[in-house]
Protein backbone atom coordinates (compact mmCIF):
# COMPACT_ATOMS: atom_id res chain seq x y z
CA UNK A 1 -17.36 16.93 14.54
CA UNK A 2 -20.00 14.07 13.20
CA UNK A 3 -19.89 10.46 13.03
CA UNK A 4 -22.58 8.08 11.55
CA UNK A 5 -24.84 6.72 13.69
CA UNK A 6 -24.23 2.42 12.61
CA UNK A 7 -22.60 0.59 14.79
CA UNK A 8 -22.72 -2.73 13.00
CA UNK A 9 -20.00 -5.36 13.19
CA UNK A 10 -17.11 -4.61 10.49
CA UNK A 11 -18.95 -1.76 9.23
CA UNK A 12 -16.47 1.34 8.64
CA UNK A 13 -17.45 3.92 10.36
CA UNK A 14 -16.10 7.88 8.91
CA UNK A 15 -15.00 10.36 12.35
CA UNK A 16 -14.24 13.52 11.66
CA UNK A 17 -12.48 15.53 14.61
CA UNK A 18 -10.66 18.69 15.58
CA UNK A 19 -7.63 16.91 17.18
CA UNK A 20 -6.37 13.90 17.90
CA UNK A 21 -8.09 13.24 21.48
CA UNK A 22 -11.54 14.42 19.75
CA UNK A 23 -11.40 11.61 17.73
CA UNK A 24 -10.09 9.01 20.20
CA UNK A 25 -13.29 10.24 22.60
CA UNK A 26 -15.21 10.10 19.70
CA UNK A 27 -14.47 6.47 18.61
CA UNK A 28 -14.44 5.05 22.51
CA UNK A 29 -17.77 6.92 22.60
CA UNK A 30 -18.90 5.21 19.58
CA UNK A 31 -17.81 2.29 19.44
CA UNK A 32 -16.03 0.82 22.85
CA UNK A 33 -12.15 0.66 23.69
CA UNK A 34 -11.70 -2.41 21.33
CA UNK A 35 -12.13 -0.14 17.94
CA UNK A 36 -10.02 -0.51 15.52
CA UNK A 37 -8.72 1.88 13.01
CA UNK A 38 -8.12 1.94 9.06
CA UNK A 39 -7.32 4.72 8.00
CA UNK A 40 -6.06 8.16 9.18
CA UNK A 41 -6.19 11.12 6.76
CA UNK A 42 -5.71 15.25 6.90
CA UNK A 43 -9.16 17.26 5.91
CA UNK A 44 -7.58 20.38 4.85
CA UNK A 45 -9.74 23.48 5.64
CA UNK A 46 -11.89 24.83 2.98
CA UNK A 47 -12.02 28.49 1.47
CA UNK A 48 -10.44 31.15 2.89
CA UNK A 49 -10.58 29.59 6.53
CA UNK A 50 -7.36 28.07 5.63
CA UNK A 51 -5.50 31.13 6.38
CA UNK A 52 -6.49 30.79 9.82
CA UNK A 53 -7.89 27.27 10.87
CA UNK A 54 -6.20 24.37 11.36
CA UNK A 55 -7.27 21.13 8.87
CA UNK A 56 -9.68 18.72 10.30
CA UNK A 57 -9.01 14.88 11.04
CA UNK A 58 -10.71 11.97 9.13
CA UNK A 59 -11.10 8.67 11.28
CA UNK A 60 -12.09 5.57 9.91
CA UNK A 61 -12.83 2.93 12.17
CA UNK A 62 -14.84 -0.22 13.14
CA UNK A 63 -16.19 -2.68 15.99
CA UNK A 64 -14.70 -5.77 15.41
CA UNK A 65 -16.25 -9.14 16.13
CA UNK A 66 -17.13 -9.91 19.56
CA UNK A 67 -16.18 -13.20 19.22
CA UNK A 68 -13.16 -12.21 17.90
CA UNK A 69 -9.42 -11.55 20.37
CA UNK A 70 -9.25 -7.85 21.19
CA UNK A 71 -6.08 -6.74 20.16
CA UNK A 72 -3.63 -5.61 23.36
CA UNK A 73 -4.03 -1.88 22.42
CA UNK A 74 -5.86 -1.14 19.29
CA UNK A 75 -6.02 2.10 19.57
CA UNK A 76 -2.37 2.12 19.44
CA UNK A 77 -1.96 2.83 15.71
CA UNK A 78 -4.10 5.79 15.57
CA UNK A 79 -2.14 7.48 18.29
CA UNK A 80 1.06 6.99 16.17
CA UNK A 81 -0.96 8.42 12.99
CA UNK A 82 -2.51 10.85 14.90
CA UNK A 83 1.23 12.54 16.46
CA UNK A 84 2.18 12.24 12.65
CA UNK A 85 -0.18 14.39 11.41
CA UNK A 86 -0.19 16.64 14.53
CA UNK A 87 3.94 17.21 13.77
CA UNK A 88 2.49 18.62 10.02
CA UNK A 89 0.15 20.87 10.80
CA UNK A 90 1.83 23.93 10.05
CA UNK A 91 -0.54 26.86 9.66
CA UNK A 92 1.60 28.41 7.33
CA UNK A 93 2.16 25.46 4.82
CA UNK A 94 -1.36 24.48 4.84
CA UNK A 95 -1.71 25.17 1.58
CA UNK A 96 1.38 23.77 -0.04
CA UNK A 97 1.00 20.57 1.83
CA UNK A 98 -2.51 19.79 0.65
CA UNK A 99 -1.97 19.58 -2.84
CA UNK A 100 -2.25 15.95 -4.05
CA UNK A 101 1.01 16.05 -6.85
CA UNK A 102 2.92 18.06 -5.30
CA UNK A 103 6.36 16.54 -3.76
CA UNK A 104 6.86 16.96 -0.50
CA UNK A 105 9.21 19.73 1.15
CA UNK A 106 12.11 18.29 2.49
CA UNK A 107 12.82 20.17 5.81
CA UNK A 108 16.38 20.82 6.12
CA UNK A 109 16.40 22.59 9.69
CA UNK A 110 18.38 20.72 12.36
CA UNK A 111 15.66 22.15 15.01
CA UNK A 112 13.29 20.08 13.07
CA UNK A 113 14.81 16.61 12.85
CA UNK A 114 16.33 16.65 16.41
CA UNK A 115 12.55 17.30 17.54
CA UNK A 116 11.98 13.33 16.52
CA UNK A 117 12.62 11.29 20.01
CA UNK A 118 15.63 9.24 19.77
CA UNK A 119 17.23 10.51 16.66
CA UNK A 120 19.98 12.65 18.52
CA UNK A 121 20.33 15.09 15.70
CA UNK A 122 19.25 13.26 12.66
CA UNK A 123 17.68 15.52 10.70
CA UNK A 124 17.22 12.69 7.99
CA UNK A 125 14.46 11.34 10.48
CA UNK A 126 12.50 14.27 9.72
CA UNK A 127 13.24 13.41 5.89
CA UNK A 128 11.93 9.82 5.92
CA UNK A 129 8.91 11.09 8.14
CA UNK A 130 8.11 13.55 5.71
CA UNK A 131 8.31 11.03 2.67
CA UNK A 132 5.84 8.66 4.39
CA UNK A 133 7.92 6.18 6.63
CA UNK A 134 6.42 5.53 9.85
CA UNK A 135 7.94 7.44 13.06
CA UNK A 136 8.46 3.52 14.42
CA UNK A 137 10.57 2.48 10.92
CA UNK A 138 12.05 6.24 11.01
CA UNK A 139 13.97 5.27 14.57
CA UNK A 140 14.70 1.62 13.22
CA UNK A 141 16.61 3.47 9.88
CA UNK A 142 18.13 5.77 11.88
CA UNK A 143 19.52 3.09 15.00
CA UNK A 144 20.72 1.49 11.37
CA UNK A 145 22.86 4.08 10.62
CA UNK A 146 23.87 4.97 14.17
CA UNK A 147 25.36 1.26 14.34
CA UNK A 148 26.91 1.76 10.82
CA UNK A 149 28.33 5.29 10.89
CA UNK A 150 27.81 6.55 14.77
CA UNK A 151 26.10 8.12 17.13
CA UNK A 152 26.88 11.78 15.74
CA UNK A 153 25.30 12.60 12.23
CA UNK A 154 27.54 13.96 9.47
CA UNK A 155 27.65 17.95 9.52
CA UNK A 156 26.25 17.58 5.56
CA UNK A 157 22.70 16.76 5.03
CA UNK A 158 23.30 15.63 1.81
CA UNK A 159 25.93 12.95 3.00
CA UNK A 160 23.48 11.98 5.75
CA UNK A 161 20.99 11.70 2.89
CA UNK A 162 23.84 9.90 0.70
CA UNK A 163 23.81 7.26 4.20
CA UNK A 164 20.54 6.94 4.14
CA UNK A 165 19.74 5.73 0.54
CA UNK A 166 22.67 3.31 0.77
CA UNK A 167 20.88 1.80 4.54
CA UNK A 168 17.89 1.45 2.66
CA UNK A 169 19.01 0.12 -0.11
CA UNK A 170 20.48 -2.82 2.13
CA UNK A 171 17.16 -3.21 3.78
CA UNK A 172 15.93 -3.91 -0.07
CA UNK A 173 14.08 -7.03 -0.25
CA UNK A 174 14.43 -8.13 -4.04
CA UNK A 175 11.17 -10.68 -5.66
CA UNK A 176 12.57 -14.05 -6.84
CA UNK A 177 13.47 -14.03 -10.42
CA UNK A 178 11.12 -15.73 -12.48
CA UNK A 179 12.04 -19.22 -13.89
CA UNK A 180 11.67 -19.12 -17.93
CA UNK A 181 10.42 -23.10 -17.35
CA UNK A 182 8.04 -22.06 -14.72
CA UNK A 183 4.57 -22.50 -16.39
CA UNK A 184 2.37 -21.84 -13.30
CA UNK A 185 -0.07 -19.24 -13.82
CA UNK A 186 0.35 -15.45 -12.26
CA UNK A 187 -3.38 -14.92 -10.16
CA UNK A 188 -3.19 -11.55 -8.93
CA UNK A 189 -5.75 -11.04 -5.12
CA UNK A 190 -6.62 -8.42 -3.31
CA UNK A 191 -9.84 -6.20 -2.60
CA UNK A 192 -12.13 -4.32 -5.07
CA UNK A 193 -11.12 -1.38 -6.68
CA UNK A 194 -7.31 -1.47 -6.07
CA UNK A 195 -6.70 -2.36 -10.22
CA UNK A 196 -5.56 -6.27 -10.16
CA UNK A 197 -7.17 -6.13 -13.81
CA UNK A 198 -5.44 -3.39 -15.17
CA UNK A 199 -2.18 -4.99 -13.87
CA UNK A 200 -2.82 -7.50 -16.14
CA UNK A 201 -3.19 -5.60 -18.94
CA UNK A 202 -0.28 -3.80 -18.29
CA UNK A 203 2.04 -7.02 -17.41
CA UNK A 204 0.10 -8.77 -20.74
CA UNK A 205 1.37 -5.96 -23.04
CA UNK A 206 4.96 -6.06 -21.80
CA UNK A 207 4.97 -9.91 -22.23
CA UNK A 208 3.84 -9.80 -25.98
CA UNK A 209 4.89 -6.55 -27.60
CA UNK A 210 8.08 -6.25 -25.58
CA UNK A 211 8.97 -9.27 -24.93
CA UNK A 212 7.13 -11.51 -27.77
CA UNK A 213 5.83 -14.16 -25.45
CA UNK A 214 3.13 -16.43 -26.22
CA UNK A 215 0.37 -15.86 -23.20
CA UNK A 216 -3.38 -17.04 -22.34
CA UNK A 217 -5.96 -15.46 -19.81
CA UNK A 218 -8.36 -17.18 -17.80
CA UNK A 219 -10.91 -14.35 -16.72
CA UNK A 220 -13.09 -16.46 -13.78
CA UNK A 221 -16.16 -15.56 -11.83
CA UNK A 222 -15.41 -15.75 -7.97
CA UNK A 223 -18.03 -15.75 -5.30
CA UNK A 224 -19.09 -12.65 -7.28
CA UNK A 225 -19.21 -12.17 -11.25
CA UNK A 226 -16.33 -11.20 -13.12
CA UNK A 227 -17.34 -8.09 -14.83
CA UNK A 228 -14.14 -6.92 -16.63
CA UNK A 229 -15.05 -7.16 -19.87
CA UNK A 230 -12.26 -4.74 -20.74
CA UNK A 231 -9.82 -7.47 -20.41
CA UNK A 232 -11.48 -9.73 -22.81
CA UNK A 233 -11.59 -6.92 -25.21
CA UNK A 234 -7.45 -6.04 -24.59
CA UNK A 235 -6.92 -9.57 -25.12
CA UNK A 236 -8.55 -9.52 -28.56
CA UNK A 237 -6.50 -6.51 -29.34
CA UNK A 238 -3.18 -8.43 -28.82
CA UNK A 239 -4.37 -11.79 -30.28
CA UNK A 240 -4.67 -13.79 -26.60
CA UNK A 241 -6.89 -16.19 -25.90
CA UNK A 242 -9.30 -15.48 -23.04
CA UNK A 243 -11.23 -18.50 -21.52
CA UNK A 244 -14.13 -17.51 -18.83
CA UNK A 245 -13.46 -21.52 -17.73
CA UNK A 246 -11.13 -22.75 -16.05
CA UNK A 247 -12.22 -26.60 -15.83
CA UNK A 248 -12.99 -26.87 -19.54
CA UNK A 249 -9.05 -25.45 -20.20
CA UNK A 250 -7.16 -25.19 -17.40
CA UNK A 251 -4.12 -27.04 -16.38
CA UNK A 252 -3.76 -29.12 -19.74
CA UNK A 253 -3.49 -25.62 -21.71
CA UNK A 254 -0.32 -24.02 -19.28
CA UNK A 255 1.99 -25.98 -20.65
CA UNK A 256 1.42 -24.22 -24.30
CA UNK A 257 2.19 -20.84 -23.44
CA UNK A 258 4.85 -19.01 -21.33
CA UNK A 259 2.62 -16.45 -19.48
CA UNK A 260 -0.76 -17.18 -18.44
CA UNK A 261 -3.09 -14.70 -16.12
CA UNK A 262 -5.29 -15.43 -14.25
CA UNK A 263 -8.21 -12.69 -13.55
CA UNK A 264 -10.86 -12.97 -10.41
CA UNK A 265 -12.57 -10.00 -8.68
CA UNK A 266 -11.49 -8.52 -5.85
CA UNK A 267 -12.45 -9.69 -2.15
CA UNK A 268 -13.55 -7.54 0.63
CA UNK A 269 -10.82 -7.69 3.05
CA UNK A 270 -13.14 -7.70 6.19
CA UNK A 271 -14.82 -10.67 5.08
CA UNK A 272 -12.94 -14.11 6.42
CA UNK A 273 -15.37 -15.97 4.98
CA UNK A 274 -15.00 -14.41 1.61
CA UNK A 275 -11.01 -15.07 1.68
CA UNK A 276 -11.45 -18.53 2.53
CA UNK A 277 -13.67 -19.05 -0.57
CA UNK A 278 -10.95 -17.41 -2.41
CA UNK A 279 -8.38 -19.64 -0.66
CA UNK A 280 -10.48 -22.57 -2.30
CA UNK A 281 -10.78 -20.75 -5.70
CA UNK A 282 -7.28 -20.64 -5.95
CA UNK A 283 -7.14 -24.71 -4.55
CA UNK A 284 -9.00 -25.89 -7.54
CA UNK A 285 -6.82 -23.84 -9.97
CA UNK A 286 -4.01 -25.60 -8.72
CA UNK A 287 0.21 -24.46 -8.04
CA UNK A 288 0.16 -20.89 -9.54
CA UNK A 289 1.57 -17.51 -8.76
CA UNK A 290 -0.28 -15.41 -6.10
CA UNK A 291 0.47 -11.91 -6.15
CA UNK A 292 -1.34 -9.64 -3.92
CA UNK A 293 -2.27 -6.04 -5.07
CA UNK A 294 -2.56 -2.79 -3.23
CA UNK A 295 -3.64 0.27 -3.76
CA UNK A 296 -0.56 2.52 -2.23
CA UNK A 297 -2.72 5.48 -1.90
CA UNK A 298 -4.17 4.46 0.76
CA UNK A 299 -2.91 4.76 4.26
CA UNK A 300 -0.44 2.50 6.00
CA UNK A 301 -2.77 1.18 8.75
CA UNK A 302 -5.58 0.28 6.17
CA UNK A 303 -2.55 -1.11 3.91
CA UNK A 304 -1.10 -3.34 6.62
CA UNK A 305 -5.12 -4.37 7.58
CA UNK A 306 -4.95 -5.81 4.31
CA UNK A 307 -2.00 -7.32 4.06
CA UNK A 308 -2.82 -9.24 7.16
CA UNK A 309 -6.45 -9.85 5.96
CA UNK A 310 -4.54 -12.01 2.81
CA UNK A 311 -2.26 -13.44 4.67
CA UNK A 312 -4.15 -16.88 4.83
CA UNK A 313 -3.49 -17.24 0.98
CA UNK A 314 0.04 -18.53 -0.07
CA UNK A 315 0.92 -14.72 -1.19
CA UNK A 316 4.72 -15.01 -3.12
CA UNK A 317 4.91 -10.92 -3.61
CA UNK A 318 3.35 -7.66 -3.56
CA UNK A 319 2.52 -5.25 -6.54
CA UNK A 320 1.35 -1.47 -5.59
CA UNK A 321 -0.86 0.50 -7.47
CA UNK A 322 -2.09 4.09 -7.77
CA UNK A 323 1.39 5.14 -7.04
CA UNK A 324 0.36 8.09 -9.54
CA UNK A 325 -2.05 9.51 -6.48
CA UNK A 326 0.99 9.05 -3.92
CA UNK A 327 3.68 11.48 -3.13
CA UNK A 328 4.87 9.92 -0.66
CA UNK A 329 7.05 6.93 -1.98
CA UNK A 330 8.87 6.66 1.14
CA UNK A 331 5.59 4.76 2.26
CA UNK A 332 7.19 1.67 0.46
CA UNK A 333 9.37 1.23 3.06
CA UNK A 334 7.06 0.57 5.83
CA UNK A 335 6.04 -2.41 4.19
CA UNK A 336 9.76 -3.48 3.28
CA UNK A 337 10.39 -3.22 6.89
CA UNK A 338 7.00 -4.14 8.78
CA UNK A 339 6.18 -7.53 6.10
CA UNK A 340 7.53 -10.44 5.10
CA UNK A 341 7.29 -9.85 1.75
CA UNK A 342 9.08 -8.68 -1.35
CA UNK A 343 7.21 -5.83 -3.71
CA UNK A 344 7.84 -7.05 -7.55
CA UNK A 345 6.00 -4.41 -9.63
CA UNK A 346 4.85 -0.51 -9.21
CA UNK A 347 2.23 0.42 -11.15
CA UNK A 348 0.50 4.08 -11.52
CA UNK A 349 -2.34 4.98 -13.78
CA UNK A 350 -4.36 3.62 -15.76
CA UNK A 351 -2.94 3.66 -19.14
CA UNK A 352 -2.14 0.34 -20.76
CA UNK A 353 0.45 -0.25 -21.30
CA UNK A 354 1.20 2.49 -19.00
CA UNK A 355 3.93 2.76 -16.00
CA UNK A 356 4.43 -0.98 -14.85
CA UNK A 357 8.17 -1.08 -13.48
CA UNK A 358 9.76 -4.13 -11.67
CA UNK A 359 10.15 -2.82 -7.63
CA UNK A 360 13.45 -1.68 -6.94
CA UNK A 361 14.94 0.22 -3.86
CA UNK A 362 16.92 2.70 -6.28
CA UNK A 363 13.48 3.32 -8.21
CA UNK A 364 12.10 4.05 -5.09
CA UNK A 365 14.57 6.03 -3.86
CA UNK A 366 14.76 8.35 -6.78
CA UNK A 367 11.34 9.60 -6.30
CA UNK A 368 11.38 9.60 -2.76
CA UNK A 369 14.47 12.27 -2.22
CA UNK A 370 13.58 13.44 -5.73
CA UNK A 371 14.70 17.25 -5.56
């Protein structure tokens, strides 16, 4: 059990812990009652000490601002991550579970899913926990069905599973089709790393080898440089013009072409002031597109942190990322339920073109009960 030893405002600060009250006294300890957590994730045991001790916790948290409201309880979200991983820690599966590609199990024992509070013999709650939903949107799928179907669950898990797919697929949020005369440009925001630029690619390759479009790409410097020269190059490749400036081009060119990107670095979430410059980055460019990208390998508190974060920018839709490193599809629907907004593309890898779908539940679906 460790923790670094900076305390800094909005610095992240890496726990690691035995259980899930060693790292709640560790972070009170640390860094006060008003903490708040990012990310939660499973440290599987090394070696042969797998066989017999039980995987580690990773915590990562920080002091907010102390000018900044407290939130009511904001330790609140770590508990709920916390009992999550507590309910998986299965000494004997320790090993299967770990693996990063591998699907996970789908428990079929009715012990198991009437263990989840509230679900009255469910067992699909113990399905959609074990996919990546949330225990809190696990009881809000499953009072769904309950008001649809009953208060008793099918005898078949499969039909319960069959009742489940078609719920969610009701809760399905679909992205506005585009307009064919809508010439405002697609900016894609989020924070560093999470691969707005290879989105681009990808999306620029399906608009002119699939689809024959004419498109243009404005690569801009931010309140940092725009290093992706890759994109520059990519556009060469496919014959697109890509500008570095926007006020020599800009608006005048739009109206020529029937895609046009829009590429700025990414923007550390934590950073308000950093956003706001953003927010006046994208004021200067004008009406456009704003589509904010996450990676979806990362865990749903950090996820929703940064959905919030971006929240200040006009943000139409979502597109997630790194869904190659994720399992766990079912994750997808925590932001269905817990957002406001639609998810228009999944993307995994890095290939270009690569996998770059348009969102949809039965997508979804299909790898999250795959098997």
């Amino acid at each position: 059990m460790n923790a670094t030893t900076s305390q800094s405002p909005m610095k992240i600060v890496p726990f690691i812990a035995e259980s899930a009250e060693d790292a709640v006294a560790q972070i009170r300890q640390k860094l006060g009652s008003d903490a708040v957590v990012v990310n939660v994730r499973q440290l599987p045991a090394e070696g042969l000490s797998k066989l017999w001790k039980a995987p580690r916790i990773e915590v990562l948290a920080y002091k907010p601002d102390p000018q900044s409201a407290p939130a009511a309880d904001p330790l609140l979200e770590l508990r709920k991550e916390l009992q999550a991983l507590r309910s998986q820690l299965d000494p004997a599966t320790d090993g299967v579970r770990s693996a990063d590609h591998v699907a996970p199990a789908i428990p079929v024992s009715a012990s198991r899913g009437a263990r989840s509070a509230g679900t009255h013999g469910w067992r699909v709650a113990d399905v959609l926990e074990s996919s990546g939903l949330m225990p809190v949107n696990v009881h809000r799928v499953v009072d769904y069905l309950k008001s649809s179907h009953g208060e008793q669950p099918p005898t078949s898990l499969p039909e319960e599973l069959l009742m489940t797919q078609s719920t969610l697929t009701g809760l399905w949020r679909p992205a506005p089709e585009s307009n064919p005369g809508d010439r405002r440009p697609h900016v894609l925001v989020g924070a560093p790393g999470v691969g707005k630029t290879t989105c681009i690619c990808k999306w620029l390759a399906q608009a002119r080898l699939v689809e024959g479009r004419a498109a243009r790409v404005w690569r801009l410097d931010g309140s940092a440089a725009n290093t992706a020269e890759a994109l520059s190059v990519y556009c060469e490749i496919l014959g697109v013009p890509a500008e570095r400036t926007w006020v020599e081009h800009g608006q005048q060119n739009i109206s020529n072409v029937e895609y046009s990107f829009i590429d700025l670095p990414g923007v550390d979430w934590r950073s308000p002031a950093g956003i706001q410059e953003l927010k006046r980055t994208l004021e200067t460019v004008g009406p456009c597109h704003i589509h904010l990208a996450l990676n979806a390998a990362y865990e749903m508190p950090l996820l929703l942190a940064q959905i919030r974060a971006f929240s200040v920018l006009p943000i139409e839709d979502l597109i997630l990322t790194h869904l190659d490193e994720e399992p766990r599809w079912g994750k997808i629907w925590n932001i269905v339920l817990g957002t406001n907004y639609p998810v228009r593309y999944l993307s995994a890898a890095q290939n270009v073109p690569g996998d770059f779908y348009p969102a949809t539940a039965e997508r979804i679906l299909a790898r999250q009960f795959h098997g």
